[in-house]
C-alpha atoms as a PDB file:
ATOM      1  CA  UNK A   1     -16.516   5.820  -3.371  1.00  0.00           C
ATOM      2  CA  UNK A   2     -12.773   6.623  -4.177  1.00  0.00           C
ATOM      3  CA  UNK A   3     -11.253   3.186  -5.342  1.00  0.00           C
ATOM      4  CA  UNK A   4      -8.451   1.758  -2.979  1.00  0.00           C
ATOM      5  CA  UNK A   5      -4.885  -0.394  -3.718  1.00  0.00           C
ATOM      6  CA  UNK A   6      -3.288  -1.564  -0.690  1.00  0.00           C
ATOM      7  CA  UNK A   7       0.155  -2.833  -1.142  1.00  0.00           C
ATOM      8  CA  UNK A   8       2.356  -5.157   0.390  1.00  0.00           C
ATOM      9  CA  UNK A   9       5.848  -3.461   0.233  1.00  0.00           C
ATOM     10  CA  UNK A  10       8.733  -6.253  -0.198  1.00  0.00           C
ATOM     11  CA  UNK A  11       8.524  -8.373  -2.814  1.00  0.00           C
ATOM     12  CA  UNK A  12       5.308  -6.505  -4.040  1.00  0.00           C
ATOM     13  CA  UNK A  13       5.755  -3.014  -4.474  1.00  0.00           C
ATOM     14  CA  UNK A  14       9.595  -3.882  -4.087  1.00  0.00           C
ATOM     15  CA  UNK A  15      10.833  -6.746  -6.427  1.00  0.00           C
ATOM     16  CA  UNK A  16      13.398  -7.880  -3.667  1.00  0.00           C
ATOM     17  CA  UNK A  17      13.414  -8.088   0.251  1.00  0.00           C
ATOM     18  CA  UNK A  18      14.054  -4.431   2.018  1.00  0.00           C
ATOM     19  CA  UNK A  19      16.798  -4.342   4.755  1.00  0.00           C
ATOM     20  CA  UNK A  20      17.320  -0.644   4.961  1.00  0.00           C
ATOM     21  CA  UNK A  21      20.798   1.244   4.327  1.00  0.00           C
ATOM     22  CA  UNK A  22      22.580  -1.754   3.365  1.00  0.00           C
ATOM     23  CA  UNK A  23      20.137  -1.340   0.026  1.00  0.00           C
ATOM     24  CA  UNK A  24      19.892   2.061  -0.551  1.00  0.00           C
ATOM     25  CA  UNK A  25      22.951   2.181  -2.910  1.00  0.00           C
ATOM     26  CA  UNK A  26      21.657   0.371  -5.368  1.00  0.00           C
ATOM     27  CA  UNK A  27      17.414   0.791  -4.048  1.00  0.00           C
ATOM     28  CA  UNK A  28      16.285   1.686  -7.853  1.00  0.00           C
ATOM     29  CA  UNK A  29      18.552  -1.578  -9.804  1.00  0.00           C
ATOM     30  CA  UNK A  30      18.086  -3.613  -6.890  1.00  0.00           C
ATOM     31  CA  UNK A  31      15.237  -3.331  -4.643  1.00  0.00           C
ATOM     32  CA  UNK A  32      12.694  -1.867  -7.728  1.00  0.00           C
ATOM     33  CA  UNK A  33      13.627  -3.663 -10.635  1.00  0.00           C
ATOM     34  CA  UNK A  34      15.274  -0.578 -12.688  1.00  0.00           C
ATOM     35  CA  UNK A  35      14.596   2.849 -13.991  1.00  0.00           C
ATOM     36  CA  UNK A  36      12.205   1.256 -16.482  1.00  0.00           C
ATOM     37  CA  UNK A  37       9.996  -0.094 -14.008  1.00  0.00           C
ATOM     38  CA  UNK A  38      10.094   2.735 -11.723  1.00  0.00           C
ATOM     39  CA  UNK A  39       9.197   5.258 -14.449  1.00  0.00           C
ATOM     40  CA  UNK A  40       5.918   2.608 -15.464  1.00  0.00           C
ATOM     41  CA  UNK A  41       4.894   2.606 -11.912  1.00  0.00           C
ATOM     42  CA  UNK A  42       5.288   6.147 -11.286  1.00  0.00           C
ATOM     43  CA  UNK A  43       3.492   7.174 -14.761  1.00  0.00           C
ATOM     44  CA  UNK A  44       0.710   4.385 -13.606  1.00  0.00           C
ATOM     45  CA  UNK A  45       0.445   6.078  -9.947  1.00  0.00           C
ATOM     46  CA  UNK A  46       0.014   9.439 -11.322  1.00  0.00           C
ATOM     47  CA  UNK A  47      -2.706   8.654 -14.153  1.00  0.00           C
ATOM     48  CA  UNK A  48      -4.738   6.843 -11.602  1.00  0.00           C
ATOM     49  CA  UNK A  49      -4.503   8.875  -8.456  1.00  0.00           C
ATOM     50  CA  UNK A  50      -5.562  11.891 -10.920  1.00  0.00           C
ATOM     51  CA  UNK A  51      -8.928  12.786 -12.104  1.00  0.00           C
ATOM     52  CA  UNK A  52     -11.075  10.751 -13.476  1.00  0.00           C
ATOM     53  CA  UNK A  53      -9.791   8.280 -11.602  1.00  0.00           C
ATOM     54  CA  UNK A  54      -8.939   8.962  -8.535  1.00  0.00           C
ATOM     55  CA  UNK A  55      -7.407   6.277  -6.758  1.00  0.00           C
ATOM     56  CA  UNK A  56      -6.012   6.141  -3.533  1.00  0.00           C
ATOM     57  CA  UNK A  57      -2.642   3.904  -2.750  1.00  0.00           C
ATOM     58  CA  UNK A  58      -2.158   2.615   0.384  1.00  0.00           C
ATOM     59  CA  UNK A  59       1.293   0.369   1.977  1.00  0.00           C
ATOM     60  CA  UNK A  60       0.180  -2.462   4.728  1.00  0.00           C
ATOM     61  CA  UNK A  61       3.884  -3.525   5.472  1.00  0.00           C
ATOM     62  CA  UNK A  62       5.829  -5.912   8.334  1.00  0.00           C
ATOM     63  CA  UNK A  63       8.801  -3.641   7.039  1.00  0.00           C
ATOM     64  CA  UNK A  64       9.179  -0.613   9.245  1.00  0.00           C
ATOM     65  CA  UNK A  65       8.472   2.945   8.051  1.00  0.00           C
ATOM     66  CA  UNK A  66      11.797   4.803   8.126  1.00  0.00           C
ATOM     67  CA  UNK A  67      12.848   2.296   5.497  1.00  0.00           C
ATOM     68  CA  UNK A  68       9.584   1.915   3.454  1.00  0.00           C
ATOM     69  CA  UNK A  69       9.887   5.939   3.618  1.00  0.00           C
ATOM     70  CA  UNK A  70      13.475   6.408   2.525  1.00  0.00           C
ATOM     71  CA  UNK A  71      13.648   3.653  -0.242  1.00  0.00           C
ATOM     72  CA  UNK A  72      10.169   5.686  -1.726  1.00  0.00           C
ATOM     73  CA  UNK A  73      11.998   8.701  -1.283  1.00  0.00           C
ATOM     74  CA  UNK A  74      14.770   7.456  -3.669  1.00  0.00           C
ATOM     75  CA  UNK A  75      12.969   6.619  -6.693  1.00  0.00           C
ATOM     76  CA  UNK A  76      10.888   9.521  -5.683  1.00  0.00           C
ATOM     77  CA  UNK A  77       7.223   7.131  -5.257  1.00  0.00           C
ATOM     78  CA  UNK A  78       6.631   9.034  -2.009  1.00  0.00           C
ATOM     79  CA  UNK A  79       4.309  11.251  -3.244  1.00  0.00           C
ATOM     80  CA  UNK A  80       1.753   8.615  -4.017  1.00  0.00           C
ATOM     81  CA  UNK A  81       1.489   7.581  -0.859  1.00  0.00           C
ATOM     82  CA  UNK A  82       0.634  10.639   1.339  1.00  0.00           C
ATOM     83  CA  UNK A  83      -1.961  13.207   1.672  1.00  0.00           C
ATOM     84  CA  UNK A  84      -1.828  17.117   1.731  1.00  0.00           C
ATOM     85  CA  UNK A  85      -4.293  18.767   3.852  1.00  0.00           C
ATOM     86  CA  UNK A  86      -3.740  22.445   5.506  1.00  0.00           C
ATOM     87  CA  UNK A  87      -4.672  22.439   8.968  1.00  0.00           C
ATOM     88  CA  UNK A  88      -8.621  22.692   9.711  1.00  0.00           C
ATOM     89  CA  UNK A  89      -9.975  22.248   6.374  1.00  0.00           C
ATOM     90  CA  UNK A  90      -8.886  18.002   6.386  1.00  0.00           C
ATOM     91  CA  UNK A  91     -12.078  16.129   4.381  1.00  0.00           C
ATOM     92  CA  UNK A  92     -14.051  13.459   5.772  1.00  0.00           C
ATOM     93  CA  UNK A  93     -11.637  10.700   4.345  1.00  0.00           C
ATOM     94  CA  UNK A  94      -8.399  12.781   6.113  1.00  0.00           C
ATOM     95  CA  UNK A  95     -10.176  12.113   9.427  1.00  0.00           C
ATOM     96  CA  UNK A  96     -10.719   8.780   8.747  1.00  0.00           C
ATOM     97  CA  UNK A  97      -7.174   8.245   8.596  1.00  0.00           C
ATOM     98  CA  UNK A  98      -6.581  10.062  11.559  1.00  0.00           C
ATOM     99  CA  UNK A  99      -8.356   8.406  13.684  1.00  0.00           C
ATOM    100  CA  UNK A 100      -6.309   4.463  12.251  1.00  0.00           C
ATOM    101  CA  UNK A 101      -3.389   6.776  13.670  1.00  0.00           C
ATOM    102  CA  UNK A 102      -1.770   7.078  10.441  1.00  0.00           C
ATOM    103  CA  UNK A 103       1.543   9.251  10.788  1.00  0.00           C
ATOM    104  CA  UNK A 104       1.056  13.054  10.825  1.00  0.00           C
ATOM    105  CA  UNK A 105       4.198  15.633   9.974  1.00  0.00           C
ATOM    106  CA  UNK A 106       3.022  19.223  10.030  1.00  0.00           C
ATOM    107  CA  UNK A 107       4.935  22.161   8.989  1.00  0.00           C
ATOM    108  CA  UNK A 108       6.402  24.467  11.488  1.00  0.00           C
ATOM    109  CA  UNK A 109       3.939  26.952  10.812  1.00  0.00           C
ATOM    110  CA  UNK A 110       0.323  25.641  12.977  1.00  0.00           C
ATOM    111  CA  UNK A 111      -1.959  26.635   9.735  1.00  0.00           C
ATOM    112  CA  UNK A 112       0.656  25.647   7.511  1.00  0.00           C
ATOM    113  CA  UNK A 113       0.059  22.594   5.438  1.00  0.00           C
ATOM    114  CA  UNK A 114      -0.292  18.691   7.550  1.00  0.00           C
ATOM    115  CA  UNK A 115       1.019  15.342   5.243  1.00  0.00           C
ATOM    116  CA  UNK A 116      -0.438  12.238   6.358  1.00  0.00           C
ATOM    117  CA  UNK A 117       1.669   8.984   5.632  1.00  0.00           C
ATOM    118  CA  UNK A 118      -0.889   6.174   4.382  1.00  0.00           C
ATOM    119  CA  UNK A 119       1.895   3.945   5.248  1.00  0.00           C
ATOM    120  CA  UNK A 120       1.176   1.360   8.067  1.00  0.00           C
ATOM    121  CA  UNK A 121       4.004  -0.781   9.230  1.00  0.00           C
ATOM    122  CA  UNK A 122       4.977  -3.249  11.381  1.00  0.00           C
ATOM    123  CA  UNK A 123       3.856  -1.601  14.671  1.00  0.00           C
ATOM    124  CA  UNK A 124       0.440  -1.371  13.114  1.00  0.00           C
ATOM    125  CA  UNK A 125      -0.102  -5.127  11.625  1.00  0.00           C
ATOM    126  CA  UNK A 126       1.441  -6.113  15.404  1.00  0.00           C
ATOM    127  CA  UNK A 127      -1.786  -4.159  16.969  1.00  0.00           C
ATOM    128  CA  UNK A 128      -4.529  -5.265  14.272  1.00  0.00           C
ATOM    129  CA  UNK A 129      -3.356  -9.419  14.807  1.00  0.00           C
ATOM    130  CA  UNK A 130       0.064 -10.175  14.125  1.00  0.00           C
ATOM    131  CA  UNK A 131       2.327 -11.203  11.169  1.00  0.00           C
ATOM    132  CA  UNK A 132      -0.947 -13.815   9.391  1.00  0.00           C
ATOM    133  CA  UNK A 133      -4.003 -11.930  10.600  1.00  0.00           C
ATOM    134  CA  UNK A 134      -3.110  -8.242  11.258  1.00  0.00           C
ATOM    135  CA  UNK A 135      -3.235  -6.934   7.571  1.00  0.00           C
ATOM    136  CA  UNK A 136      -6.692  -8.571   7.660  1.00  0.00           C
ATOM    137  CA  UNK A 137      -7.565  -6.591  10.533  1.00  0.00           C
ATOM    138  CA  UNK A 138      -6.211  -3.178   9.683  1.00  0.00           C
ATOM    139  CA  UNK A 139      -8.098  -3.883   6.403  1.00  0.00           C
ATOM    140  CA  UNK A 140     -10.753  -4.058   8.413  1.00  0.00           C
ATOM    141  CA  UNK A 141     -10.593  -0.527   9.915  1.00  0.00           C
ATOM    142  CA  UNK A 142      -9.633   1.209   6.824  1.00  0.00           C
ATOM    143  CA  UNK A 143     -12.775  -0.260   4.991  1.00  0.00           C
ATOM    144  CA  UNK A 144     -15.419   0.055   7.454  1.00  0.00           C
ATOM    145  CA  UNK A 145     -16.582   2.104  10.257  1.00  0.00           C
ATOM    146  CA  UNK A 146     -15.850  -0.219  12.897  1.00  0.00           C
ATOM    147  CA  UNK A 147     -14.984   0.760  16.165  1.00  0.00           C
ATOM    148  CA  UNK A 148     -13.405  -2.636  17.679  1.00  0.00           C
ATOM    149  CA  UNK A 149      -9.766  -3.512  16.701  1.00  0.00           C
ATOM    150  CA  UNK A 150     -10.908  -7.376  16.388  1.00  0.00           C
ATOM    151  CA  UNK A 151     -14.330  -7.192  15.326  1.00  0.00           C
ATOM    152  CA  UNK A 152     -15.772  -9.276  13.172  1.00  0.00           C
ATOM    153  CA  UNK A 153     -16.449  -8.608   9.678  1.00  0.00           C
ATOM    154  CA  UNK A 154     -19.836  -7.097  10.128  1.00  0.00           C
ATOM    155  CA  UNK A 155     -21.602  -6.831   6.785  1.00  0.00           C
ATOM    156  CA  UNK A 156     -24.135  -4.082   8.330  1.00  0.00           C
ATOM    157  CA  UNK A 157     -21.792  -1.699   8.550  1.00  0.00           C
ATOM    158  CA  UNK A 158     -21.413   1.402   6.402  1.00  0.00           C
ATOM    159  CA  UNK A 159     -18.531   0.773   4.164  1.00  0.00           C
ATOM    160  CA  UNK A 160     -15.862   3.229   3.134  1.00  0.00           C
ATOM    161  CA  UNK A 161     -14.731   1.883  -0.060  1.00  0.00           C
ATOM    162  CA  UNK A 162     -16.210  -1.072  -1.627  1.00  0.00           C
ATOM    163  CA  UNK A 163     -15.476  -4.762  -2.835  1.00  0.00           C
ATOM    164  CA  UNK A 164     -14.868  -4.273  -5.943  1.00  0.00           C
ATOM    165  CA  UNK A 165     -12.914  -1.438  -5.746  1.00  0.00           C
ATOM    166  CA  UNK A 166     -10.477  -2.266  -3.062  1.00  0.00           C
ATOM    167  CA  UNK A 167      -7.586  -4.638  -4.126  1.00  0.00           C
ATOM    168  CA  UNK A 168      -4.895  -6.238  -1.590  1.00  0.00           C
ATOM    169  CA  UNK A 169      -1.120  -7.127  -3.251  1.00  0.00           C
ATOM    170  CA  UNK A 170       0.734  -9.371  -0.787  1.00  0.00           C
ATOM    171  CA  UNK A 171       3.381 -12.272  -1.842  1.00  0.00           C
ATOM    172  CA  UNK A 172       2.526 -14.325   1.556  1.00  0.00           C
ATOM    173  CA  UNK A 173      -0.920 -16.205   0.395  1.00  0.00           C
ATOM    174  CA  UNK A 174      -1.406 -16.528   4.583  1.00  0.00           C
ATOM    175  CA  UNK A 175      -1.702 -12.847   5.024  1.00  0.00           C
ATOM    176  CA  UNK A 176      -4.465 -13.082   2.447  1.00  0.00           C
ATOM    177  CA  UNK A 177      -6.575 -15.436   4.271  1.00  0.00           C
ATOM    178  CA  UNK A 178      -9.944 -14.333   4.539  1.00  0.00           C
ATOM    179  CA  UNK A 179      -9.380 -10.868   2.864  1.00  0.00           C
ATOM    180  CA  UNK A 180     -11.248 -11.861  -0.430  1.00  0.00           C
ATOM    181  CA  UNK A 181     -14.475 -11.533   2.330  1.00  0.00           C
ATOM    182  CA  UNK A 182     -14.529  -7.824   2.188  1.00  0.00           C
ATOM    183  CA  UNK A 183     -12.027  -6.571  -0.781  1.00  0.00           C
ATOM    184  CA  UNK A 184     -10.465  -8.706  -4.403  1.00  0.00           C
ATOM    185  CA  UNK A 185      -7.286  -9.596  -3.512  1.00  0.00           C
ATOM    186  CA  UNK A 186      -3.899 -10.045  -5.529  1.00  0.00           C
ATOM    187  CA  UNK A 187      -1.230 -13.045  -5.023  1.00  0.00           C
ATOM    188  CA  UNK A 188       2.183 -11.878  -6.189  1.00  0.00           C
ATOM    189  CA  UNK A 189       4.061 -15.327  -6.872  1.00  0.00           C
ATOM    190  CA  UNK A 190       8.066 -15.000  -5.843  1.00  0.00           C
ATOM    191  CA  UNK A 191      10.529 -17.024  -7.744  1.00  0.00           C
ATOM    192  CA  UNK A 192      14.097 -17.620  -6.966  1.00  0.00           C
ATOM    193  CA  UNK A 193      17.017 -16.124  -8.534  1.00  0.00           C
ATOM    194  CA  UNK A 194      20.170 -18.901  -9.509  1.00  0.00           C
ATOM    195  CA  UNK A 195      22.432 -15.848  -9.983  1.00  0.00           C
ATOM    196  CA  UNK A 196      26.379 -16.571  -9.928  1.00  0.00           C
ATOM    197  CA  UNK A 197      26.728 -13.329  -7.528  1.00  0.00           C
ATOM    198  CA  UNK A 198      27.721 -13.542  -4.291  1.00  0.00           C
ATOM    199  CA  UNK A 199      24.374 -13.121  -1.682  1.00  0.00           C
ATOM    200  CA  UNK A 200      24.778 -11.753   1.686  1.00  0.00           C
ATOM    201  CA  UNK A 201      21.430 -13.538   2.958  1.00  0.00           C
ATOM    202  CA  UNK A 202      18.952 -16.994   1.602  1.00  0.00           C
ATOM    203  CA  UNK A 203      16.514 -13.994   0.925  1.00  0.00           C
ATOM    204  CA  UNK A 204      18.496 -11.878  -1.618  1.00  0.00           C
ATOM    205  CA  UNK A 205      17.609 -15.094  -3.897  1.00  0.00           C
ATOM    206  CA  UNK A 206      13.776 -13.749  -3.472  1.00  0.00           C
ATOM    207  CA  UNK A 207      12.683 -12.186  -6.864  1.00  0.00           C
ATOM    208  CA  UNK A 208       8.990 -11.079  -6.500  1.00  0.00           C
ATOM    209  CA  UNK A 209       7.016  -7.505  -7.411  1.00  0.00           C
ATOM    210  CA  UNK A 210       3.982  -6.891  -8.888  1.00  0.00           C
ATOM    211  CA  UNK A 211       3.989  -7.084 -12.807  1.00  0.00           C
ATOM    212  CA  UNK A 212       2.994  -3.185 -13.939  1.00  0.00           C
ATOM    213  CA  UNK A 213       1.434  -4.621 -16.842  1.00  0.00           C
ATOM    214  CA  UNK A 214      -0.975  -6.238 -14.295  1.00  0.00           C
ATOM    215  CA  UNK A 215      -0.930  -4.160 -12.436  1.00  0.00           C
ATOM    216  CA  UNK A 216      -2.525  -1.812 -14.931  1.00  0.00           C
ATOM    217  CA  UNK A 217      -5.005  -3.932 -16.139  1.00  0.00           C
ATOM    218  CA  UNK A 218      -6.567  -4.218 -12.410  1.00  0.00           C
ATOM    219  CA  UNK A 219      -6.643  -0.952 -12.194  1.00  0.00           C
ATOM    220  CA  UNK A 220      -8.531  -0.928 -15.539  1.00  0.00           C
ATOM    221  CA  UNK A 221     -11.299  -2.759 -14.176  1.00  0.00           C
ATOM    222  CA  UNK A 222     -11.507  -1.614 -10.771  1.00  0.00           C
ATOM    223  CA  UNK A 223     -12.188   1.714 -12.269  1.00  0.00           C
ATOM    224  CA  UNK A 224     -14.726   0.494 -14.946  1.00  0.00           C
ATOM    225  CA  UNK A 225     -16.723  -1.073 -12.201  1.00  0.00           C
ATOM    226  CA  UNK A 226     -16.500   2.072 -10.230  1.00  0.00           C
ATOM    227  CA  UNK A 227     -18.181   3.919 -12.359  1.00  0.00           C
ATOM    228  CA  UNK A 228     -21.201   1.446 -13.383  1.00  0.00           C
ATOM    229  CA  UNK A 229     -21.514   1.868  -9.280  1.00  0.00           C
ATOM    230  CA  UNK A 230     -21.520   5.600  -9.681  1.00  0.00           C
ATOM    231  CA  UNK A 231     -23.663   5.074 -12.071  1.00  0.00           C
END
């Protein structure tokens, strides 16, 4: 089984709250905590999505995808979260995320090349519960092979990716309820900024974002465990 990270974007992936073009100017100081950050996370998405690894990054956001999209474009994280297929020769997994309706862009050309967006935003955590309970459920879908947007978590079913090596980041502990049931889970605590500089909402005080050194280390493990399972 290919290990899985699902991320929360703002205030997880993101170090600040994302309100779109009003950010973009400064989306790599401001929104991602500097070059030096975005160069570890980049050089710790590209080790790990590589062989031997092989891991698979995923965005579960109540942002909205045009901005999730764009502010990845500029510090050029895209990549990391999208797959490459050319048309009729997608793998099992490329299905799979077909059929959760992931966003498809296809070249102009029919056999050309298909990129799949394994970003799901706020239309999609609206459809799998709502703001506490649909990250749960789209969890849900993306780990198992169930057929029923509200099912419960049925332990008999075949499982895509396992326990172990599926971890959720989120900064709200209430969209984390009950997700330690079927993957490890990741609190990313948000502290609040007493800078003298003029803020344009209460939220711009928000300083979150996953640590990269912790990051790293989960990572680590996840993929030591992965393969005693192959083993």
């Amino acid at each position: 089984m290919r290990p899985l990270v699902v991320f929360d974007f703002d205030l997880t992936l993101t170090i600040r709250r994302v309100f779109g073009d009003r950010d973009f100017d400064k989306v790599e100081s401001y929104l991602f905590g500097g070059k030096e950050r975005v160069n570890e996370l980049k050089k710790l998405f590209r080790t790990f999505s590589q062989d031997p690894y092989g891991f698979r990054f995923v965005i579960a956001s109540w942002n909205f995808f045009n901005v999730i999209v764009e502010a990845l474009k500029r510090v050029d994280l895209l990549e990391f979260f999208v797959i490459s297929n050319s048309a009729g020769k997608e793998c099992s997994e490329f299905a799979h995320w077909q059929n959760l309706n992931a966003r498809i862009t296809q070249s102009n050309d029919e056999n050309g090349p298909k990129t799949l967006f394994l970003i799901f935003d706020r239309p999609y955590i609206t459809h799998y519960g709502g703001y506490s309970a649909g990250k749960l459920g789209l969890m849900k879908q993306i780990i198992l092979r169930s057929t029923s947007s509200f099912s419960e978590y049925d332990k008999s079913k075949e499982a895509l990716f396992s326990k172990n090596c599926t971890c959720f980041f989120d900064d709200t502990m209430e969209c984390l309820d009950g997700m330690n049931d079927i993957c490890r889970v990741k609190h990313i605590k948000v502290n609040y900024s007493n800078d003298s500089v003029q803020n344009d909402h209460e939220s711009d005080y928000e300083i979150g974002g996953v640590k990269v050194d912790e990051l790293e280390a989960i990572l680590k493990e996840m993929s030591r465990i992965d393969k005693k399972d192959d083993g």
